[in-house]
Protein backbone atom coordinates (compact mmCIF):
# COMPACT_ATOMS: atom_id res chain seq x y z
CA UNK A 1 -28.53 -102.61 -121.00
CA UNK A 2 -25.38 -104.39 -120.49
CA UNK A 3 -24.56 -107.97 -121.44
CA UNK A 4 -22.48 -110.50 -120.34
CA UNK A 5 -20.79 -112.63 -123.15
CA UNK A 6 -18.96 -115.98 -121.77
CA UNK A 7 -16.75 -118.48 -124.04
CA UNK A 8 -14.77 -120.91 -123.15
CA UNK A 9 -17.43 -123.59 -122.76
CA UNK A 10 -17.34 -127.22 -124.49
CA UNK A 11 -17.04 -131.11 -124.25
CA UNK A 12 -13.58 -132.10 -122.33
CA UNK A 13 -12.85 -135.75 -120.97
CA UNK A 14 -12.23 -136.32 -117.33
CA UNK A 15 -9.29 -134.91 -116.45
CA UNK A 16 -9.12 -132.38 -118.77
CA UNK A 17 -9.32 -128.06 -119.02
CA UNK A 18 -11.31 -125.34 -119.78
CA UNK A 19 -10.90 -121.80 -119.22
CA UNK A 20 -14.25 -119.55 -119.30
CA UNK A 21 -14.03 -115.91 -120.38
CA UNK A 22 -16.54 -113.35 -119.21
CA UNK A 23 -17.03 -109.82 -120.93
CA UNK A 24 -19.39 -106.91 -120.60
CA UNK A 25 -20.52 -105.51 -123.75
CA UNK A 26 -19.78 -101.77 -122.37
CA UNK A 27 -17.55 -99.74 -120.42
CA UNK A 28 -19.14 -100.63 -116.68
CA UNK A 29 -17.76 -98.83 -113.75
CA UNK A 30 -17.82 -99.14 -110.09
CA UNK A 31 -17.24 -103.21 -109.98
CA UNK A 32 -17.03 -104.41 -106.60
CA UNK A 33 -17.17 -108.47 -107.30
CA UNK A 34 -17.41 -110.47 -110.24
CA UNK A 35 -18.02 -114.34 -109.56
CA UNK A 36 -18.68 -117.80 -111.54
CA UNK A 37 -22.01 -119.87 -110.67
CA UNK A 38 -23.09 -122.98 -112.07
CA UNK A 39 -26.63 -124.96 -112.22
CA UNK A 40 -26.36 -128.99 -113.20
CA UNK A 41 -29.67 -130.34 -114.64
CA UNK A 42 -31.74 -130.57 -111.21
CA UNK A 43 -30.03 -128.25 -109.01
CA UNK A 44 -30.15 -124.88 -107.98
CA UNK A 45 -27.49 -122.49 -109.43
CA UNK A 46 -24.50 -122.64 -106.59
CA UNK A 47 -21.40 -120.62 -106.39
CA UNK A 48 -18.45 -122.14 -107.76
CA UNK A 49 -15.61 -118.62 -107.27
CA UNK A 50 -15.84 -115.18 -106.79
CA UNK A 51 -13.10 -112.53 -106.67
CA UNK A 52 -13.41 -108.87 -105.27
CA UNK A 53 -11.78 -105.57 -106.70
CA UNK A 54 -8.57 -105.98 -104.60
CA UNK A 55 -8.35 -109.33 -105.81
CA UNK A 56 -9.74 -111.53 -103.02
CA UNK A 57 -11.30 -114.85 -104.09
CA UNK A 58 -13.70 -117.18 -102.52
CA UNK A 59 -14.32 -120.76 -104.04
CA UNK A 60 -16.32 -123.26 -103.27
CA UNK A 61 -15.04 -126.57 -101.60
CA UNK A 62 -15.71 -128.98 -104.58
CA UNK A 63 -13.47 -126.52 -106.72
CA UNK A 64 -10.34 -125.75 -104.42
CA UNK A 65 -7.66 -126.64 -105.86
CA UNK A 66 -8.51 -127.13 -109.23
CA UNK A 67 -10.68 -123.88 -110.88
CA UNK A 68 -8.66 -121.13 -110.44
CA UNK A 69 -10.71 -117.19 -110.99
CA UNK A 70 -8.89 -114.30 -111.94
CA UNK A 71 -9.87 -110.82 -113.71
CA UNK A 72 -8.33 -108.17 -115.79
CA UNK A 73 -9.39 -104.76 -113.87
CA UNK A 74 -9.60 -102.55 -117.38
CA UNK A 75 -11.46 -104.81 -118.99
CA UNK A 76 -13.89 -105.71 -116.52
CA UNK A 77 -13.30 -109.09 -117.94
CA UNK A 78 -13.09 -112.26 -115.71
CA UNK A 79 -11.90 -115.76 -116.11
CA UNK A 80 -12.20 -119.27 -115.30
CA UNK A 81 -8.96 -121.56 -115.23
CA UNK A 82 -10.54 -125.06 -114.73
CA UNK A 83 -8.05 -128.32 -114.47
CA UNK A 84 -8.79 -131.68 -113.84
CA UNK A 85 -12.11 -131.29 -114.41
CA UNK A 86 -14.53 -134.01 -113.26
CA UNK A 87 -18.41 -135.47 -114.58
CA UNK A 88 -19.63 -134.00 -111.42
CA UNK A 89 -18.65 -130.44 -113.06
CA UNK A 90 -20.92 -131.12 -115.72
CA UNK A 91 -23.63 -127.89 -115.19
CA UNK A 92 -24.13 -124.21 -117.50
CA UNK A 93 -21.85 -121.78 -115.95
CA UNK A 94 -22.76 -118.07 -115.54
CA UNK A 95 -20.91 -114.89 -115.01
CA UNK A 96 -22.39 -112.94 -112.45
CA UNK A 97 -20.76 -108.89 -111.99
CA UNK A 98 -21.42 -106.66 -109.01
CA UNK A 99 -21.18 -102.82 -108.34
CA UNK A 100 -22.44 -99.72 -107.72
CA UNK A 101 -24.15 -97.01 -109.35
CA UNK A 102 -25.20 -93.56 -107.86
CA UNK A 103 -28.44 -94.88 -108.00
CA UNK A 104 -28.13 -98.00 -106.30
CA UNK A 105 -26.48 -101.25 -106.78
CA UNK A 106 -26.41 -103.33 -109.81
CA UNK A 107 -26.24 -107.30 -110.74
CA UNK A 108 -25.46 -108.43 -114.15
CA UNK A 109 -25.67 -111.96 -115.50
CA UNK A 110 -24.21 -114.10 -118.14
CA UNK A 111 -26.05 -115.79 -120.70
CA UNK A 112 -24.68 -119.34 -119.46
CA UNK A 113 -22.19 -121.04 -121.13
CA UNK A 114 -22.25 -125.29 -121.46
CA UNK A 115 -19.65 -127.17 -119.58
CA UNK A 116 -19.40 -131.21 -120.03
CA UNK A 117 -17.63 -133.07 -118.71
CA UNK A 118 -17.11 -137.05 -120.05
CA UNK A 119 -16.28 -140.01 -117.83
């Protein structure tokens, strides 16, 4: 079974950065989209960026601007630049990977890494 493994997650003041590292355990294969999602203390998990194969990204509106995603294609590792980072940011972030096997397609999570933010 494959595992995520994040790091990158802490305490930071307003205003501050982080950048979140995501890494499968094994050699996967077949990666279509790997992504970032976060879940604050009363909230459903929402997407915060996602970024395809050919290097497409998607982020959500409260994040443009300031998170920037990014991967490294032989390492099937992906990252999480985050700048001026705000309380409202405050939530466990997960890595989330997507492909395809022969069999079918797959979804891997992260174990969630803590992100706090201070006002």
């Amino acid at each position: 079974q494959v595992q995520l493994v994040e790091s990158g997650g802490g305490l930071v003041q307003a205003g501050g950065s982080l950048r979140l590292s995501c890494a499968p355990s094994r050699a996967i294969f077949n990666v279509n989209a790997m992504g970032w999602y976060r879940q604050a203390p009363g909230n459903g998990r929402e997407l915060v960026a996602t970024i395809t194969s050919a290097g497409s990204t998607n982020y959500a509106d409260s994040v443009k601007g300031r998170f920037t995603i990014s991967r490294d294609n032989a390492k099937n590792t992906v990252y999480l630049q985050m700048n001026s980072l705000k309380p409202e940011d405050t939530a466990v972030y997960y890595c989330n990977v997507e492909g395809r096997r022969v069999t079918g397609p797959y979804v891997y999570w992260g174990q969630g890494t803590q992100v706090t933010v201070s006002s």
